[in-house]
Protein backbone atom coordinates (compact mmCIF):
# COMPACT_ATOMS: atom_id res chain seq x y z
CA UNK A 1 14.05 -13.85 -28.37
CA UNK A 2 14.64 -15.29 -25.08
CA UNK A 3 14.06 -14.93 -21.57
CA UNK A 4 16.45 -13.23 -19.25
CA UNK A 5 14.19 -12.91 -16.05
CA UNK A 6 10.43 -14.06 -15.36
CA UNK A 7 8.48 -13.04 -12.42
CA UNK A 8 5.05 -13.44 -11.42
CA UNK A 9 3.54 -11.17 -13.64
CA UNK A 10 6.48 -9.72 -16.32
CA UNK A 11 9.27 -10.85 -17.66
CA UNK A 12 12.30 -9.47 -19.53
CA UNK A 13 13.00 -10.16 -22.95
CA UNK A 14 16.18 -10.15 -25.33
CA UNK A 15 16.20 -9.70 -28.92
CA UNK A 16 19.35 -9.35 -30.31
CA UNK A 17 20.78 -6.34 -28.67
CA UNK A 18 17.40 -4.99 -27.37
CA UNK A 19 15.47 -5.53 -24.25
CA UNK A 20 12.23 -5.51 -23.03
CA UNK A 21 9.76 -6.19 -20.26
CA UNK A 22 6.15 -8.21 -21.45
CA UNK A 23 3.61 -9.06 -19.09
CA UNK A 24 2.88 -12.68 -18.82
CA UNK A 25 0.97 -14.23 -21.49
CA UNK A 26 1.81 -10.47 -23.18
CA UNK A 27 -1.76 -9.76 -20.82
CA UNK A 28 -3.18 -5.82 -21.64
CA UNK A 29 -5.13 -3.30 -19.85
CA UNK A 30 -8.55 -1.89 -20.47
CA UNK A 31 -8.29 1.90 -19.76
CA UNK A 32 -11.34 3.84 -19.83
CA UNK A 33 -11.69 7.81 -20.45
CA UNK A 34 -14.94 7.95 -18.64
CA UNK A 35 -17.02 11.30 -18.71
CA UNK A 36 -20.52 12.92 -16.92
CA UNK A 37 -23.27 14.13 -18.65
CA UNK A 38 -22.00 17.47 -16.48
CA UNK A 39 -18.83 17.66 -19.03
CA UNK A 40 -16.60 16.06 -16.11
CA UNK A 41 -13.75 13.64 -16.24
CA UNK A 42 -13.74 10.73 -13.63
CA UNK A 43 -9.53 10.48 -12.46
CA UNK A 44 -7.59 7.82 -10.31
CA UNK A 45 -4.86 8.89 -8.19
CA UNK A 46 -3.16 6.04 -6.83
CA UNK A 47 0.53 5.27 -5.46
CA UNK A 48 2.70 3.54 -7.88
CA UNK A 49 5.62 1.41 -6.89
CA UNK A 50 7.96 1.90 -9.62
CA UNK A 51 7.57 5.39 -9.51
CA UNK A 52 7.31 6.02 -5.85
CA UNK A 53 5.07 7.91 -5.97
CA UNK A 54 1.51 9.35 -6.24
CA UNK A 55 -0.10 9.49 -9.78
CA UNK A 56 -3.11 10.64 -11.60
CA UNK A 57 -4.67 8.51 -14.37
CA UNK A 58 -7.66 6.83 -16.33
CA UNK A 59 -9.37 4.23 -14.53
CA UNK A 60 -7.85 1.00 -15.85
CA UNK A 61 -7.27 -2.44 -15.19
CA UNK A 62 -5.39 -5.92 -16.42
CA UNK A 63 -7.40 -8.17 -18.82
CA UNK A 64 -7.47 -11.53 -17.41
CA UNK A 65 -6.04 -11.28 -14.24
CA UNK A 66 -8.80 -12.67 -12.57
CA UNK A 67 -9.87 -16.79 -12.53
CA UNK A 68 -13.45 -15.05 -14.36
CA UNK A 69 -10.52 -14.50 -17.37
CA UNK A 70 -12.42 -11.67 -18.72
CA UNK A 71 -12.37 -10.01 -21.90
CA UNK A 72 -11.45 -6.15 -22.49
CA UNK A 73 -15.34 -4.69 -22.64
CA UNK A 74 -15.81 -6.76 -19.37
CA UNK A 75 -12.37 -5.62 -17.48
CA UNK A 76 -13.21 -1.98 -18.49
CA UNK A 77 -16.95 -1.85 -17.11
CA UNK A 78 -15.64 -4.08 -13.76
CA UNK A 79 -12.45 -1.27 -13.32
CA UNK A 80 -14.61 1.21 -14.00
CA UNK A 81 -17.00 0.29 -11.27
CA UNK A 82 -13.95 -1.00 -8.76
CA UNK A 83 -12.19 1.79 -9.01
CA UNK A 84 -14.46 5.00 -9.37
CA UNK A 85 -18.07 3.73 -8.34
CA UNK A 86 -19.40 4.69 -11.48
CA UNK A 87 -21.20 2.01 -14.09
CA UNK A 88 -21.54 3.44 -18.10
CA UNK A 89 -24.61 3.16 -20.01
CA UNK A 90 -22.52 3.73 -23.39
CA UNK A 91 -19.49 2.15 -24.23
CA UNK A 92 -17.33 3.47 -27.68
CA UNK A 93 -14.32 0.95 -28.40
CA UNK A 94 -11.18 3.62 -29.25
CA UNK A 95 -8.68 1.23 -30.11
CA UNK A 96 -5.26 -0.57 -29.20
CA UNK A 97 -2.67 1.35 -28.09
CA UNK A 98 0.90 0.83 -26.94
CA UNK A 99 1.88 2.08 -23.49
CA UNK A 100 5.73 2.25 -24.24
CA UNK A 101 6.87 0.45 -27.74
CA UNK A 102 10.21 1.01 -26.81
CA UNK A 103 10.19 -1.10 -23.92
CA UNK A 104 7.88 -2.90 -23.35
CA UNK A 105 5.15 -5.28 -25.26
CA UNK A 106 2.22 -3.89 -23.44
CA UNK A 107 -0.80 -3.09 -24.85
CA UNK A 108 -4.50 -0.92 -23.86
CA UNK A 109 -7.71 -1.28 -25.06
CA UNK A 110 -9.65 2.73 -24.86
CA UNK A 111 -12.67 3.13 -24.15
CA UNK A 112 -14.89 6.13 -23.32
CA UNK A 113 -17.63 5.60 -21.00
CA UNK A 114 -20.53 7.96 -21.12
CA UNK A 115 -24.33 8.00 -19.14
CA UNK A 116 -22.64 7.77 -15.98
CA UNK A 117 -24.12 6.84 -12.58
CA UNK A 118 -22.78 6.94 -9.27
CA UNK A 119 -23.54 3.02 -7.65
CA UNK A 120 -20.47 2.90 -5.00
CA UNK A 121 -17.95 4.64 -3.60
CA UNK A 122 -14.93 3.26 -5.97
CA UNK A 123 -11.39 2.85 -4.16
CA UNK A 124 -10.43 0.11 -5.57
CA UNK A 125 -9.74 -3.60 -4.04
CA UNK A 126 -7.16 -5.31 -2.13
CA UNK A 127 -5.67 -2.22 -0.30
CA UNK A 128 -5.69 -0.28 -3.66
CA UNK A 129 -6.48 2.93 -1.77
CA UNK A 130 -7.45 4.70 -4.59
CA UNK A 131 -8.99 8.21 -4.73
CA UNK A 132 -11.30 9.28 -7.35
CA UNK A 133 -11.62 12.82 -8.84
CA UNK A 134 -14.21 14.07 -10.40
CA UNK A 135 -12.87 16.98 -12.72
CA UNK A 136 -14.91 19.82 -14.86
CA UNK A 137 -12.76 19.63 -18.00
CA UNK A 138 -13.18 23.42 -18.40
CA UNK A 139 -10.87 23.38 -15.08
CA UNK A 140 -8.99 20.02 -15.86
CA UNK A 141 -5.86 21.81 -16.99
CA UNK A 142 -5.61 23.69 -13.59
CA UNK A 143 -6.64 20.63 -11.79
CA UNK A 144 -3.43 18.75 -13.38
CA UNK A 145 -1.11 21.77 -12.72
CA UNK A 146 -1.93 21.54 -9.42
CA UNK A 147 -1.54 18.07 -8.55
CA UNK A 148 1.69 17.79 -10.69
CA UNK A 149 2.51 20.91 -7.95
CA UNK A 150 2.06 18.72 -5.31
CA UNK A 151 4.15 15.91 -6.03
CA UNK A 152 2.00 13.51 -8.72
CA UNK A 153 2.87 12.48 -11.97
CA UNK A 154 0.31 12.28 -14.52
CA UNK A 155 -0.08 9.48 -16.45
CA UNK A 156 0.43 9.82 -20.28
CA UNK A 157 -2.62 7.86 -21.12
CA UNK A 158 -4.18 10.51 -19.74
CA UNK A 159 -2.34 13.00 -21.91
CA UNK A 160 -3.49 11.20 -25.41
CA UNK A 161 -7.05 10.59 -23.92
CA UNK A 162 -7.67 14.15 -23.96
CA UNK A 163 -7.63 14.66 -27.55
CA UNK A 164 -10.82 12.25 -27.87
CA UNK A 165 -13.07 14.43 -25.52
C-alpha cells in the first residue's frame, strides 16, 4: 500500500490496482440511533460539502478528534449532546460497521441511546449549523419522503439503523 495524497484529515491509498480514501490514523465515528420514551427518533440535518448539499442523518461524530482523545462511548454521549441537546440514560453498544468497504477504510461504532432528556438546544459547534428533528417513527417514513422532496439526501446509516428500532 502506499500513499498517493495526504491531507489534514484523509488520505488516499493504493493497493495494487485499487484505491481508497482512510482517515488519518484510520480515526472512526460514533453514530448514535437515539430514541424518546414517546417512540421518536432524534435526526441531524446538516450541509455536507462533498455532497453539496443538505442531508439527514444519525447524530454522529469522529473518535479522537479532539486533544481530550476520547474513546467511542465518550464521542457518542458528547455528539449526542453537541449536536441534538439530548443526554441518554441507557447506552446499548450495536457494533462496528463499515461506512463504504469499497472505498474507503472507515469505520462506526452504533449505538442506541434511550431515557432521553432534553439539557440544550443541540446545533452543533464551530458553525456546524445543525438542525435537529425530532420524528414519531409511526410518521418517519413520510418525514423522509418529504425531505428527500425537498432537496436532502438521507444518509444510509440511517437506512440500516432502522432495522434495530
Amino acid at each position: 500500500m502506499t500513499v498517493e495524497w495526504r491531507g489534514k484529515y484523509l488520505e488516499a491509498h493504493k493497493s495494487g490496482t485499487w484505491e481508497y480514501a482512510s482517515r488519518i490514523g484510520n480515526m472512526g465515528a460514533a453514530v448514535i440511533l437515539a430514541l424518546t420514551d414517546d417512540a421518536e427518533i432524534v435526526l441531524v440535518e446538516q450541509h455536507r460539502v462533498p455532497l453539496d448539499a443538505r442531508t439527514i442523518e444519525l447524530p454522529a461524530g469522529l473518535i479522537g478528534d479532539t486533544a481530550d482523545n476520547d474513546d467511542a462511548t465518550t464521542t457518542a454521549a458528547r455528539e449526542l449532546a453537541e449536536e441534538t441537546g439530548f443526554e441518554a440514560k441507557h447506552w446499548q453498544d450495536i457494533g462496528l460497521f463499515a461506512t463504504s468497504p469499497g472505498m474507503s477504510s472507515e469505520t462506526f461504532q452504533l449505538y442506541k441511546a434511550t431515557g432521553l432528556t432534553r439539557t440544550g438546544p443541540g446545533g452543533g459547534v464551530d458553525g456546524e449549523n445543525i438542525v435537529v428533528h425530532v420524528v414519531a417513527l409511526a410518521g418517519l417514513a413520510d418525514f423522509l419522503g418529504e425531505q428527500r422532496a425537498a432537496g436532502r439526501i438521507i444518509d444510509c446509516r440511517l437506512v440500516a439503523a432502522l432495522g434495530l428500532i
